[in-house]
PDB file of N, CA and C in Angstrom:
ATOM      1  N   UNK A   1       0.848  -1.181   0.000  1.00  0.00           N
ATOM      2  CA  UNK A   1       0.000   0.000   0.000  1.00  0.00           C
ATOM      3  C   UNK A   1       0.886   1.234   0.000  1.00  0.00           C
ATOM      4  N   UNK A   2       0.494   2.196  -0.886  1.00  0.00           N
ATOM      5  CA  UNK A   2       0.840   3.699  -0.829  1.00  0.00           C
ATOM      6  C   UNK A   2       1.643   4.369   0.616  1.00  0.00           C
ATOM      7  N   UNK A   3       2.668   4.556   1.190  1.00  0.00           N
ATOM      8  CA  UNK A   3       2.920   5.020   2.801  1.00  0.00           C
ATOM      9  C   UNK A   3       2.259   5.909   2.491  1.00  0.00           C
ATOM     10  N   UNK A   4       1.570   6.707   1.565  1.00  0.00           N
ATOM     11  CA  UNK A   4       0.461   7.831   1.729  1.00  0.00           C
ATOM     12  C   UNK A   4      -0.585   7.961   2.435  1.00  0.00           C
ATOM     13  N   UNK A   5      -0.865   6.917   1.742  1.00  0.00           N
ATOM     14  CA  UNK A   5      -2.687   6.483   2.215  1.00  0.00           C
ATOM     15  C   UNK A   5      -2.155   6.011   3.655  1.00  0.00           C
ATOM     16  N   UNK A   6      -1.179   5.516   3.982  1.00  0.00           N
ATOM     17  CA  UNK A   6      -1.505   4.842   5.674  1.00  0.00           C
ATOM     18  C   UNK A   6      -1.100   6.148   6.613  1.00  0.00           C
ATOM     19  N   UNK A   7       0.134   7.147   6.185  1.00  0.00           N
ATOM     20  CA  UNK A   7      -0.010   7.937   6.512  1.00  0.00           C
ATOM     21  C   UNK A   7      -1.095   8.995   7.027  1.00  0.00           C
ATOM     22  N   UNK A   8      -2.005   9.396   5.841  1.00  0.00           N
ATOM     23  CA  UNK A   8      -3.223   9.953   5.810  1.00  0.00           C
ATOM     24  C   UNK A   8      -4.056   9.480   6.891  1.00  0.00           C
ATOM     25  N   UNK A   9      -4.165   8.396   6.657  1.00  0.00           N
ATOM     26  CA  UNK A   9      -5.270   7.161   7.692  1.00  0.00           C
ATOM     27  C   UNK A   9      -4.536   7.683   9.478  1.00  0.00           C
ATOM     28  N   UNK A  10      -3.328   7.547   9.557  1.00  0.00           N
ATOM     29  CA  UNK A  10      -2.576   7.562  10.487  1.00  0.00           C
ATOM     30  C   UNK A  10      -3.232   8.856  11.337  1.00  0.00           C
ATOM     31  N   UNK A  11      -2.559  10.221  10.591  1.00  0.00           N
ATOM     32  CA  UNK A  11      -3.261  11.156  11.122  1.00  0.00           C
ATOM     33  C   UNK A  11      -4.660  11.577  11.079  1.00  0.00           C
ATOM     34  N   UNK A  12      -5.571  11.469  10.175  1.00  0.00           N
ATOM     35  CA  UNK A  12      -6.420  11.323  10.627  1.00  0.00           C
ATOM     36  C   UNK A  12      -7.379  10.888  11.674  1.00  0.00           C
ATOM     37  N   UNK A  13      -6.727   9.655  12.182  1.00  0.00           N
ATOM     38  CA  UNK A  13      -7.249   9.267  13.103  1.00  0.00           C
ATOM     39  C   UNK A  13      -6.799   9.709  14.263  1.00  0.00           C
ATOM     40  N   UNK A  14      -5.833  10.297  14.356  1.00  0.00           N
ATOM     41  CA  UNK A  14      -5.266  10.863  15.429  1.00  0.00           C
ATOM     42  C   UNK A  14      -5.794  12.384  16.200  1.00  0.00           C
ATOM     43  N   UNK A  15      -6.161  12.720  14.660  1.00  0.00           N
ATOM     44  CA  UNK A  15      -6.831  14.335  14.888  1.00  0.00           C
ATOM     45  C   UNK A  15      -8.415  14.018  15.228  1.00  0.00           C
ATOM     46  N   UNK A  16      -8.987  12.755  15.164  1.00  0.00           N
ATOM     47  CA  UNK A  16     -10.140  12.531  15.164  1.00  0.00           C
ATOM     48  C   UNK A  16     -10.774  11.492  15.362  1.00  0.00           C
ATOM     49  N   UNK A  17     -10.214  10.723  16.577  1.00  0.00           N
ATOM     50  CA  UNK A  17     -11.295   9.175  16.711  1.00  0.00           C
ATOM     51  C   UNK A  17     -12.500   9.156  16.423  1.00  0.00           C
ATOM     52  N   UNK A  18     -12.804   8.560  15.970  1.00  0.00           N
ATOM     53  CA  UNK A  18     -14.633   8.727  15.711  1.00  0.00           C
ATOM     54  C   UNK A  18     -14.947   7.025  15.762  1.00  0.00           C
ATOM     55  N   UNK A  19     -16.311   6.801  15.417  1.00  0.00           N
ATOM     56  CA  UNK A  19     -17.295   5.650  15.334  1.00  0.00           C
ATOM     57  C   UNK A  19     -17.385   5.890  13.862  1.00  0.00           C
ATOM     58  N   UNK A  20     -16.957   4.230  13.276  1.00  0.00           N
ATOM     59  CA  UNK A  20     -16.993   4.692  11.237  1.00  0.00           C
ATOM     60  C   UNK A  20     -18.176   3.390  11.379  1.00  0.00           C
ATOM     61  N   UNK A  21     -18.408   3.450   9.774  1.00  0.00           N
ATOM     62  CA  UNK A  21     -19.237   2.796   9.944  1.00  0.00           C
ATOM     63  C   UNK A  21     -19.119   1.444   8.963  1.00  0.00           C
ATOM     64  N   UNK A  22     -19.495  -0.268   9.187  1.00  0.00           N
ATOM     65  CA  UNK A  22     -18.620  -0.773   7.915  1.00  0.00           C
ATOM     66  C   UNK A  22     -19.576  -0.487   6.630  1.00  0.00           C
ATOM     67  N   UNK A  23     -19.239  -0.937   5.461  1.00  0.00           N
ATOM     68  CA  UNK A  23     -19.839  -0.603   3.977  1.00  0.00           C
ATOM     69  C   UNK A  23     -19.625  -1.939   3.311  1.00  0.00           C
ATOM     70  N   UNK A  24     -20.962  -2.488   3.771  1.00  0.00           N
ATOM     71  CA  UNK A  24     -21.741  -3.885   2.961  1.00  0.00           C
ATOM     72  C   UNK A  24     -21.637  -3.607   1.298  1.00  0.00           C
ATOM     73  N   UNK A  25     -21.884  -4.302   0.671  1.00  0.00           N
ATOM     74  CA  UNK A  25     -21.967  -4.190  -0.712  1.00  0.00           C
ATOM     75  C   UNK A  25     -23.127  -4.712  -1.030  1.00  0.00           C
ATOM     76  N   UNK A  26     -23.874  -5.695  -0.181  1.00  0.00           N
ATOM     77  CA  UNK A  26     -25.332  -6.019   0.142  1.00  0.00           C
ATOM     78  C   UNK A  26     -26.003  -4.953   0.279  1.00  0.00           C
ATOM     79  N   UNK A  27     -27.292  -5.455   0.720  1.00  0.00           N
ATOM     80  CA  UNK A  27     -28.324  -4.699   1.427  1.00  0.00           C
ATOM     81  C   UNK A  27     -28.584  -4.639   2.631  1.00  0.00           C
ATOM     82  N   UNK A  28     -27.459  -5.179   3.377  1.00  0.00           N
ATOM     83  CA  UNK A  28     -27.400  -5.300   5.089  1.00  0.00           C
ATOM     84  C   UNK A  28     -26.904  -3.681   5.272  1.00  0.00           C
ATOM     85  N   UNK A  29     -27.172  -3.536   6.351  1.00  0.00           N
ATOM     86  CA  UNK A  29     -26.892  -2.543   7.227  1.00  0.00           C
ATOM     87  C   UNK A  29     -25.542  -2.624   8.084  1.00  0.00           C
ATOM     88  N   UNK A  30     -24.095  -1.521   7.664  1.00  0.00           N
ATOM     89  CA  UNK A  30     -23.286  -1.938   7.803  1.00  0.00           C
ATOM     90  C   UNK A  30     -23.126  -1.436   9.370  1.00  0.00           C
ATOM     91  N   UNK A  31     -22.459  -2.026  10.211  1.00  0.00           N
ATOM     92  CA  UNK A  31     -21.924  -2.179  11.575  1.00  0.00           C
ATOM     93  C   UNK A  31     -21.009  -1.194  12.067  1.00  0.00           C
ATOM     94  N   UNK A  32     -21.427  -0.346  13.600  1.00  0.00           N
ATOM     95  CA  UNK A  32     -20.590   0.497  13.609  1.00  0.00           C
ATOM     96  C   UNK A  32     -19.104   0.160  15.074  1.00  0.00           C
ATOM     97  N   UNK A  33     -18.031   0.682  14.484  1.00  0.00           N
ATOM     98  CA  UNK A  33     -16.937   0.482  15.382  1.00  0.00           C
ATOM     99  C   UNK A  33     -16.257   1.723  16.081  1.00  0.00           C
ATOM    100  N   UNK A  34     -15.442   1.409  16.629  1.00  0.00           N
ATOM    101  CA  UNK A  34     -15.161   3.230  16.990  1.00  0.00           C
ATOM    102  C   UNK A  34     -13.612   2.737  16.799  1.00  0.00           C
ATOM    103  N   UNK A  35     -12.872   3.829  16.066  1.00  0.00           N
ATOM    104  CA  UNK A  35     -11.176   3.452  15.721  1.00  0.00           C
ATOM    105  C   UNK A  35     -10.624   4.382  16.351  1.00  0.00           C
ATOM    106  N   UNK A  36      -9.266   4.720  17.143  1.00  0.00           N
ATOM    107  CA  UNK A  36      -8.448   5.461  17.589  1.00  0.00           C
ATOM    108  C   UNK A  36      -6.729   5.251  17.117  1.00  0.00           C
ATOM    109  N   UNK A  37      -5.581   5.586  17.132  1.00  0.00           N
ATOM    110  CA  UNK A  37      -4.686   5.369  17.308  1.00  0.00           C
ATOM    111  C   UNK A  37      -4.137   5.486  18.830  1.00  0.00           C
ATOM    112  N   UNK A  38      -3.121   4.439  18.364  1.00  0.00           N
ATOM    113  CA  UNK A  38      -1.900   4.302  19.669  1.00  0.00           C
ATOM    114  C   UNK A  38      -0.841   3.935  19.522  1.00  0.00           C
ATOM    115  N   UNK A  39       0.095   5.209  19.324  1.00  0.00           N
ATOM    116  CA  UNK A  39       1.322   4.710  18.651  1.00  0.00           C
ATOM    117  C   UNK A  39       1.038   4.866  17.245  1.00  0.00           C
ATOM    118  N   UNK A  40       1.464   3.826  15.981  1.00  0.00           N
ATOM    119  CA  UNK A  40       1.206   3.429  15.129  1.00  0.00           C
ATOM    120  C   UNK A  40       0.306   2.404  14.775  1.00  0.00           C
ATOM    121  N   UNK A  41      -0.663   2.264  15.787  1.00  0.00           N
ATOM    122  CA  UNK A  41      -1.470   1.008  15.581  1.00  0.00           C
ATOM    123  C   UNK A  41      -2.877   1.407  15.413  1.00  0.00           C
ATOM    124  N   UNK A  42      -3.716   1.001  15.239  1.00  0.00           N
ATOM    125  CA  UNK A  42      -5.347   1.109  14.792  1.00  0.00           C
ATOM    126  C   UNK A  42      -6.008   0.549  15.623  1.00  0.00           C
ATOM    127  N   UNK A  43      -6.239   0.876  17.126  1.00  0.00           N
ATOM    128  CA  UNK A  43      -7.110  -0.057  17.887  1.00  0.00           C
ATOM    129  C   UNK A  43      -8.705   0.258  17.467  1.00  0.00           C
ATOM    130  N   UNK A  44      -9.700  -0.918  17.227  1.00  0.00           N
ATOM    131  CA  UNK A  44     -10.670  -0.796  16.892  1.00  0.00           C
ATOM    132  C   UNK A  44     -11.571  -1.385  17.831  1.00  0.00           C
ATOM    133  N   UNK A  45     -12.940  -0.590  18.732  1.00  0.00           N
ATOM    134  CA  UNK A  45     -13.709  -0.786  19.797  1.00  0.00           C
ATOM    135  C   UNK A  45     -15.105  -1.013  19.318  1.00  0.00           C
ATOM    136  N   UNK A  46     -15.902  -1.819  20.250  1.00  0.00           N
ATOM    137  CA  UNK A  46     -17.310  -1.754  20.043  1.00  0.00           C
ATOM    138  C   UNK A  46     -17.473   0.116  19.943  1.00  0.00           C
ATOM    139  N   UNK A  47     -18.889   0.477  19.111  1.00  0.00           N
ATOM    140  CA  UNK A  47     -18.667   1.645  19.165  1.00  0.00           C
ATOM    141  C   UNK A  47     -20.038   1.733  20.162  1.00  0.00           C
ATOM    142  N   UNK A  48     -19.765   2.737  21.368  1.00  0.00           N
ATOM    143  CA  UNK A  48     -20.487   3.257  22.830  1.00  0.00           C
ATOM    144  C   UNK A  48     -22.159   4.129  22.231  1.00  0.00           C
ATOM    145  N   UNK A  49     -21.881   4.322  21.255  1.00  0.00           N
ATOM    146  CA  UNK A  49     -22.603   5.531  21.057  1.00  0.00           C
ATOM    147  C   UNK A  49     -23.946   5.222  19.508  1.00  0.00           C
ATOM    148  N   UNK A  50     -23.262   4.241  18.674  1.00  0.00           N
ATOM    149  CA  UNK A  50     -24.262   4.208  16.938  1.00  0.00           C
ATOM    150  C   UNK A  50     -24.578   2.456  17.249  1.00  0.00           C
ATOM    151  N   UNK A  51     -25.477   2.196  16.982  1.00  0.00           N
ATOM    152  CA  UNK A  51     -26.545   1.166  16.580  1.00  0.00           C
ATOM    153  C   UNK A  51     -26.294   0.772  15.385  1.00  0.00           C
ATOM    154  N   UNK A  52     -26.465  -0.114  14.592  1.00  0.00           N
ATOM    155  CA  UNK A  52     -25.872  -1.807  15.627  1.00  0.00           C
ATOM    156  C   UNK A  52     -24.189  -1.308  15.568  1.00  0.00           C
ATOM    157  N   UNK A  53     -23.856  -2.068  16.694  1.00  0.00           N
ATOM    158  CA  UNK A  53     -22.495  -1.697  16.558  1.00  0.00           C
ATOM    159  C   UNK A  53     -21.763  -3.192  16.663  1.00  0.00           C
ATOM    160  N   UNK A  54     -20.608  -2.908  16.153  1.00  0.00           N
ATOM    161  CA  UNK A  54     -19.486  -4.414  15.963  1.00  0.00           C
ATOM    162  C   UNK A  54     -20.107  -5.253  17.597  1.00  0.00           C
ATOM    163  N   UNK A  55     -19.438  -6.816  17.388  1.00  0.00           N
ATOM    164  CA  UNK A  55     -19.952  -7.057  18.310  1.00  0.00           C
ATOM    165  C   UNK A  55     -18.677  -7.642  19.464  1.00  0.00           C
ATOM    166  N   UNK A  56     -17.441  -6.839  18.997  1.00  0.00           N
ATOM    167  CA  UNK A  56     -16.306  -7.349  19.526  1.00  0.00           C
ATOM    168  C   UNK A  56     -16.170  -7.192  20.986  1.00  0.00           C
ATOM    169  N   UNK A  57     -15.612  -8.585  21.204  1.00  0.00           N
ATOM    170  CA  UNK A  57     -15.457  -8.599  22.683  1.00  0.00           C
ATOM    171  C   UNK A  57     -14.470  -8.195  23.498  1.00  0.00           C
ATOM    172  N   UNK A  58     -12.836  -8.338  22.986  1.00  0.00           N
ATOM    173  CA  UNK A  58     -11.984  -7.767  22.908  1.00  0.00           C
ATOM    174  C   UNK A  58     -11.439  -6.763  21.936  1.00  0.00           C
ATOM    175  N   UNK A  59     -10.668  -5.633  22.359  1.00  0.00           N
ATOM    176  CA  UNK A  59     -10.413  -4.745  20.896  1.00  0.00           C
ATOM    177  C   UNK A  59      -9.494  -5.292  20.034  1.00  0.00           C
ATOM    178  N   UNK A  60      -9.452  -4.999  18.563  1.00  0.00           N
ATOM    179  CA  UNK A  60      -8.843  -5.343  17.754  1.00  0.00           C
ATOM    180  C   UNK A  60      -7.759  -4.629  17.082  1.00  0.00           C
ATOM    181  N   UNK A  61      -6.222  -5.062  17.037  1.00  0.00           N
ATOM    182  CA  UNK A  61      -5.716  -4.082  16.686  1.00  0.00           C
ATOM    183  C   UNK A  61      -5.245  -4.143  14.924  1.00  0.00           C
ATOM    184  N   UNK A  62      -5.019  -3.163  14.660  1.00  0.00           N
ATOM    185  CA  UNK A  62      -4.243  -3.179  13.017  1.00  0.00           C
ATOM    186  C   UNK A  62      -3.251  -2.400  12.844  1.00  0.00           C
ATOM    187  N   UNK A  63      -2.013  -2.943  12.010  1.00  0.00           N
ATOM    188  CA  UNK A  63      -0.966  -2.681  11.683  1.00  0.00           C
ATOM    189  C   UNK A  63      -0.820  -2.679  10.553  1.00  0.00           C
ATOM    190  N   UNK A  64       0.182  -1.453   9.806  1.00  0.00           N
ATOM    191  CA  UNK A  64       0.290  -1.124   8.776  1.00  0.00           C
ATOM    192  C   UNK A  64       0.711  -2.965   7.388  1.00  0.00           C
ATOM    193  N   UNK A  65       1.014  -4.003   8.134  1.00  0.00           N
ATOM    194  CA  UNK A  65       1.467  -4.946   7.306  1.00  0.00           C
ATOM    195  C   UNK A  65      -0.225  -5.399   7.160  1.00  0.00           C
ATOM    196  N   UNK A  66      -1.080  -5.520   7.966  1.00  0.00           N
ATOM    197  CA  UNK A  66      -2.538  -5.875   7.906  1.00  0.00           C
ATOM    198  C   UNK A  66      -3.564  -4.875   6.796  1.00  0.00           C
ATOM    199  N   UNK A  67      -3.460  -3.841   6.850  1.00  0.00           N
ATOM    200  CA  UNK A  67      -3.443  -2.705   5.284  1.00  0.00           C
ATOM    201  C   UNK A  67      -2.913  -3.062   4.440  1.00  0.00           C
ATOM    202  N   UNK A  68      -1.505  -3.528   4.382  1.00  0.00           N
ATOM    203  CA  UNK A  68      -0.958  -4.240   2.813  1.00  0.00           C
ATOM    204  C   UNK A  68      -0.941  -4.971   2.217  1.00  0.00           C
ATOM    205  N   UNK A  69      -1.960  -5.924   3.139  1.00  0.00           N
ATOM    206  CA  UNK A  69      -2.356  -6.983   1.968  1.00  0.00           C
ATOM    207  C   UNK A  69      -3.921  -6.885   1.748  1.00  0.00           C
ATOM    208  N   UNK A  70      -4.155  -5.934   2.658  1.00  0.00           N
ATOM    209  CA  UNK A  70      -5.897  -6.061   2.331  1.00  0.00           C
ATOM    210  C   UNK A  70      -6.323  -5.126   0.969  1.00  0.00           C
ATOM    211  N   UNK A  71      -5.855  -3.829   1.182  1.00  0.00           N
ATOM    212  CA  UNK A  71      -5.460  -2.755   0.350  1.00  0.00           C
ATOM    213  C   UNK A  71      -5.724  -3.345  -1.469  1.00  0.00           C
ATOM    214  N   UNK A  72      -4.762  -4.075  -1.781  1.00  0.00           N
ATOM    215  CA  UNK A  72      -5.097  -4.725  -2.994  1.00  0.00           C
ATOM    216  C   UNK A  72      -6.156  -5.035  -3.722  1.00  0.00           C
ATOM    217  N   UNK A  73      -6.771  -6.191  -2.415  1.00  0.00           N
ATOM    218  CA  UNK A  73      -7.889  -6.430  -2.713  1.00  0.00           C
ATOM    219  C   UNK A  73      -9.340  -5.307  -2.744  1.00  0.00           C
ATOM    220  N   UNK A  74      -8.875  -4.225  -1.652  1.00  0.00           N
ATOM    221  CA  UNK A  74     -10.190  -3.308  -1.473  1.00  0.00           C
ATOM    222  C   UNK A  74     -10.041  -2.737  -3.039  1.00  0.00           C
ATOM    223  N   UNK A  75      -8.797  -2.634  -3.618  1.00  0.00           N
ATOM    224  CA  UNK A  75      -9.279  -1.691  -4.591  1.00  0.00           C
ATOM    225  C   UNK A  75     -10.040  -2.546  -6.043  1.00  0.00           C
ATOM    226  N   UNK A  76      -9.601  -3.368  -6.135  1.00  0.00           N
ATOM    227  CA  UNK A  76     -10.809  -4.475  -6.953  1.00  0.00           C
ATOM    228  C   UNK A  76     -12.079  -4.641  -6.462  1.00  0.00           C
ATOM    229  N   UNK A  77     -11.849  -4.576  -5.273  1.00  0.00           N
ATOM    230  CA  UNK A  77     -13.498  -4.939  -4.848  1.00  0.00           C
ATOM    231  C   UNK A  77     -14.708  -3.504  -5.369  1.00  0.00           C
ATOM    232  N   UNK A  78     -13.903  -2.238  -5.076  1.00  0.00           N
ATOM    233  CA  UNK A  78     -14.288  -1.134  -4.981  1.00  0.00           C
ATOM    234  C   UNK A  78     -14.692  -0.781  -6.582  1.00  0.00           C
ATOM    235  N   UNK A  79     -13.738  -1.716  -7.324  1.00  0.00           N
ATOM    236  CA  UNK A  79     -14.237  -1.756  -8.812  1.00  0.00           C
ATOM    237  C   UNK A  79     -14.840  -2.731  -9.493  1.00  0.00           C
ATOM    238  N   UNK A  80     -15.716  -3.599  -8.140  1.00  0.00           N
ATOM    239  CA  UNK A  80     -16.649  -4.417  -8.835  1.00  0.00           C
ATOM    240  C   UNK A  80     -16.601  -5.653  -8.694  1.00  0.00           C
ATOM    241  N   UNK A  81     -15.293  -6.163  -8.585  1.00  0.00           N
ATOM    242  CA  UNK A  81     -14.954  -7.205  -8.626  1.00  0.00           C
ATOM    243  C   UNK A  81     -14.860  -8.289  -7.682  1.00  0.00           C
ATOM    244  N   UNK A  82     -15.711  -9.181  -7.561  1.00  0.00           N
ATOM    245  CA  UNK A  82     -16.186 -10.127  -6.495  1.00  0.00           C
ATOM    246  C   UNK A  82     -14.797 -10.838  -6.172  1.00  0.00           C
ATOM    247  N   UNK A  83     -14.112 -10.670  -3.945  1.00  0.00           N
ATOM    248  CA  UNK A  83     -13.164 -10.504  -3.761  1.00  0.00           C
ATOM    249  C   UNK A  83     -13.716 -11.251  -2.476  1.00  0.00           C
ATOM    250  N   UNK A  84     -14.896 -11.854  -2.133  1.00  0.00           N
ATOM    251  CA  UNK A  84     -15.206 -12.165  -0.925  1.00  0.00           C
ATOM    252  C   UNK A  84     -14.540 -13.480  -0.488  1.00  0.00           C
ATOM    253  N   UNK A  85     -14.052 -14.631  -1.612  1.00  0.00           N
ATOM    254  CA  UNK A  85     -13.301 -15.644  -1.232  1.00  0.00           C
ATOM    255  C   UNK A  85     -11.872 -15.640  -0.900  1.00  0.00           C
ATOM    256  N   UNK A  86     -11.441 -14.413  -1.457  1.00  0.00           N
ATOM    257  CA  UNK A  86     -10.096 -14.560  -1.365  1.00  0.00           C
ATOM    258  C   UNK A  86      -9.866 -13.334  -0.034  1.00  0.00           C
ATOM    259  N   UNK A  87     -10.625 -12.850   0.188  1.00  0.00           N
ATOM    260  CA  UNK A  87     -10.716 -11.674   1.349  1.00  0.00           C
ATOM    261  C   UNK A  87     -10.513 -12.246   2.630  1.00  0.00           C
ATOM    262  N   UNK A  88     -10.794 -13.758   2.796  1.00  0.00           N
ATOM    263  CA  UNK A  88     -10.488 -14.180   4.070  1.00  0.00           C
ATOM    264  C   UNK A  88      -9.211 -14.220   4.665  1.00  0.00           C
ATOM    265  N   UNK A  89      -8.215 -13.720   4.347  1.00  0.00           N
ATOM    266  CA  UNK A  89      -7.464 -13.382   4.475  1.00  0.00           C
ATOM    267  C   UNK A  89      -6.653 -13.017   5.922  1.00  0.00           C
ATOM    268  N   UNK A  90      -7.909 -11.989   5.867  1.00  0.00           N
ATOM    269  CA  UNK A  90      -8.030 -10.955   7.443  1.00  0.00           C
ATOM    270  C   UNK A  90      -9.411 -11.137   8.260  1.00  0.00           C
ATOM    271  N   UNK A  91     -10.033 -11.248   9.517  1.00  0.00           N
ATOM    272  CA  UNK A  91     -11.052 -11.257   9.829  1.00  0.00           C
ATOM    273  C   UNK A  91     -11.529 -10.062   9.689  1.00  0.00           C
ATOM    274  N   UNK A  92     -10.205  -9.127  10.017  1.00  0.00           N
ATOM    275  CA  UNK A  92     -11.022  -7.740  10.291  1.00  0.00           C
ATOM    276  C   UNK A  92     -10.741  -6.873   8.516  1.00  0.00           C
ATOM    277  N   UNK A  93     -10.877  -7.371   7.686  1.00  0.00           N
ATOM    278  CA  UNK A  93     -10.815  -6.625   6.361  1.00  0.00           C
ATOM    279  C   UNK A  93     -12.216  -5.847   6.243  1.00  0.00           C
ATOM    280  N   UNK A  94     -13.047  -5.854   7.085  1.00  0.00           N
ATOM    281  CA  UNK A  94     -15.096  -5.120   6.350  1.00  0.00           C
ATOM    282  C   UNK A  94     -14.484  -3.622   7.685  1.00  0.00           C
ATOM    283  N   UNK A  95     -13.567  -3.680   8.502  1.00  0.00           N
ATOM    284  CA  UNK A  95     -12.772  -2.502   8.983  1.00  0.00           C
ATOM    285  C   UNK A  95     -12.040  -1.959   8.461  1.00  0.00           C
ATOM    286  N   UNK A  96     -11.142  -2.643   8.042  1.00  0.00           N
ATOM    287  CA  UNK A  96      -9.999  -1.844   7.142  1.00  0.00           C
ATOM    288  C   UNK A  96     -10.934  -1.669   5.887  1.00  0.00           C
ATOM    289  N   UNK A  97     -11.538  -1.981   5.295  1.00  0.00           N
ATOM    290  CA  UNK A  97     -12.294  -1.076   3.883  1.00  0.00           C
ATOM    291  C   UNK A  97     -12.543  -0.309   4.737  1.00  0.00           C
ATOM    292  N   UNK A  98     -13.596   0.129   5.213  1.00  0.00           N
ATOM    293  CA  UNK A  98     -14.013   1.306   5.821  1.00  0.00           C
ATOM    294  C   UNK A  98     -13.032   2.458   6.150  1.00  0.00           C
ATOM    295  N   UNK A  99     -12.087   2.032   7.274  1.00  0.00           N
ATOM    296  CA  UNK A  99     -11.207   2.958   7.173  1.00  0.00           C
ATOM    297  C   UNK A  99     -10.409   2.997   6.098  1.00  0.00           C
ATOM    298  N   UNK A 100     -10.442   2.745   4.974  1.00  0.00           N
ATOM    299  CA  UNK A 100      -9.652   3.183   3.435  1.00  0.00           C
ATOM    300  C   UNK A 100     -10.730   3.977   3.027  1.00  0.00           C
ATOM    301  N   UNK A 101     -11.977   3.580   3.157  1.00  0.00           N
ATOM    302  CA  UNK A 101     -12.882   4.724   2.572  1.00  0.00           C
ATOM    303  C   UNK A 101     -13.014   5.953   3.362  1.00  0.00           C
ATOM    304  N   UNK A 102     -12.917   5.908   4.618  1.00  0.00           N
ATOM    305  CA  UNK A 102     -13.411   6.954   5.286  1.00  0.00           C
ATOM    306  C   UNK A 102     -12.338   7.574   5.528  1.00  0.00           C
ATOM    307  N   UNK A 103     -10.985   7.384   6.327  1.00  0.00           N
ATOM    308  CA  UNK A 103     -10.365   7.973   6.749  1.00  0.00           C
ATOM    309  C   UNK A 103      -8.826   8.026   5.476  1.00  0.00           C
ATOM    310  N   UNK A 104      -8.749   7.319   4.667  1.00  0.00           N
ATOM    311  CA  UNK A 104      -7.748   7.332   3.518  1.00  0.00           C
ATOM    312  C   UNK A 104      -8.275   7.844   1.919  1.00  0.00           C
ATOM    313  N   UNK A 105      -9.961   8.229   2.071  1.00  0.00           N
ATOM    314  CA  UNK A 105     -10.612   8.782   1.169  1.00  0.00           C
ATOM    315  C   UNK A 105      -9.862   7.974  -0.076  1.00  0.00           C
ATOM    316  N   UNK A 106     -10.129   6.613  -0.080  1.00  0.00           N
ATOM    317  CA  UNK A 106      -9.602   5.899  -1.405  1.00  0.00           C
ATOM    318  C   UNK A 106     -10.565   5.519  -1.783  1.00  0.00           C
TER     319      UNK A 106
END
């Protein structure tokens, strides 16, 4: 992945934890999490505050090597291209899209 885009992602989140939300490609209703940084890492929380929210029990963290292989695939997927078998990859990849869409505006 771009050190741009993780960059970008990086501070962003830093200037702005928020609750994102994930982005189904269905007709489900996507799930909300709340992301912060620490350090260089992406801790990701049930989110306190938006309905339905993730249903994680412990937080989850992400590291820039967990973006570089997902990254690839988001951008095929984003152009259509059915990516759901080979996406297993990562559990937490329906997070990392989100934060590529939301906070890396890719």
């Amino acid at each position: 992945m771009d050190n741009n885009i993780w960059e970008k992602i990086i501070n962003d989140l830093k200037n702005n934890p928020r609750d994102l939300q994930t982005i189904p490609i269905n007709n489900r209703i996507g799930k909300w999490f709340y992301a912060e940084i620490k350090g260089e890492v992406i801790t990701l929380k049930k989110s306190q505050n938006k309905k339905p929210s993730s249903k994680f029990i412990n937080n989850h963290y992400l590291k820039k090597e967990d973006f570089d292989l997902i990254y690839p695939i988001y951008i095929r997927r984003k152009a259509g291209e059915k990516v759901s078998n080979e996406s297993k990859i990562s559990f937490n990849r329906v997070y990392i899209y989100s934060i590529l869409y939301n906070c890396g505006k890719v």
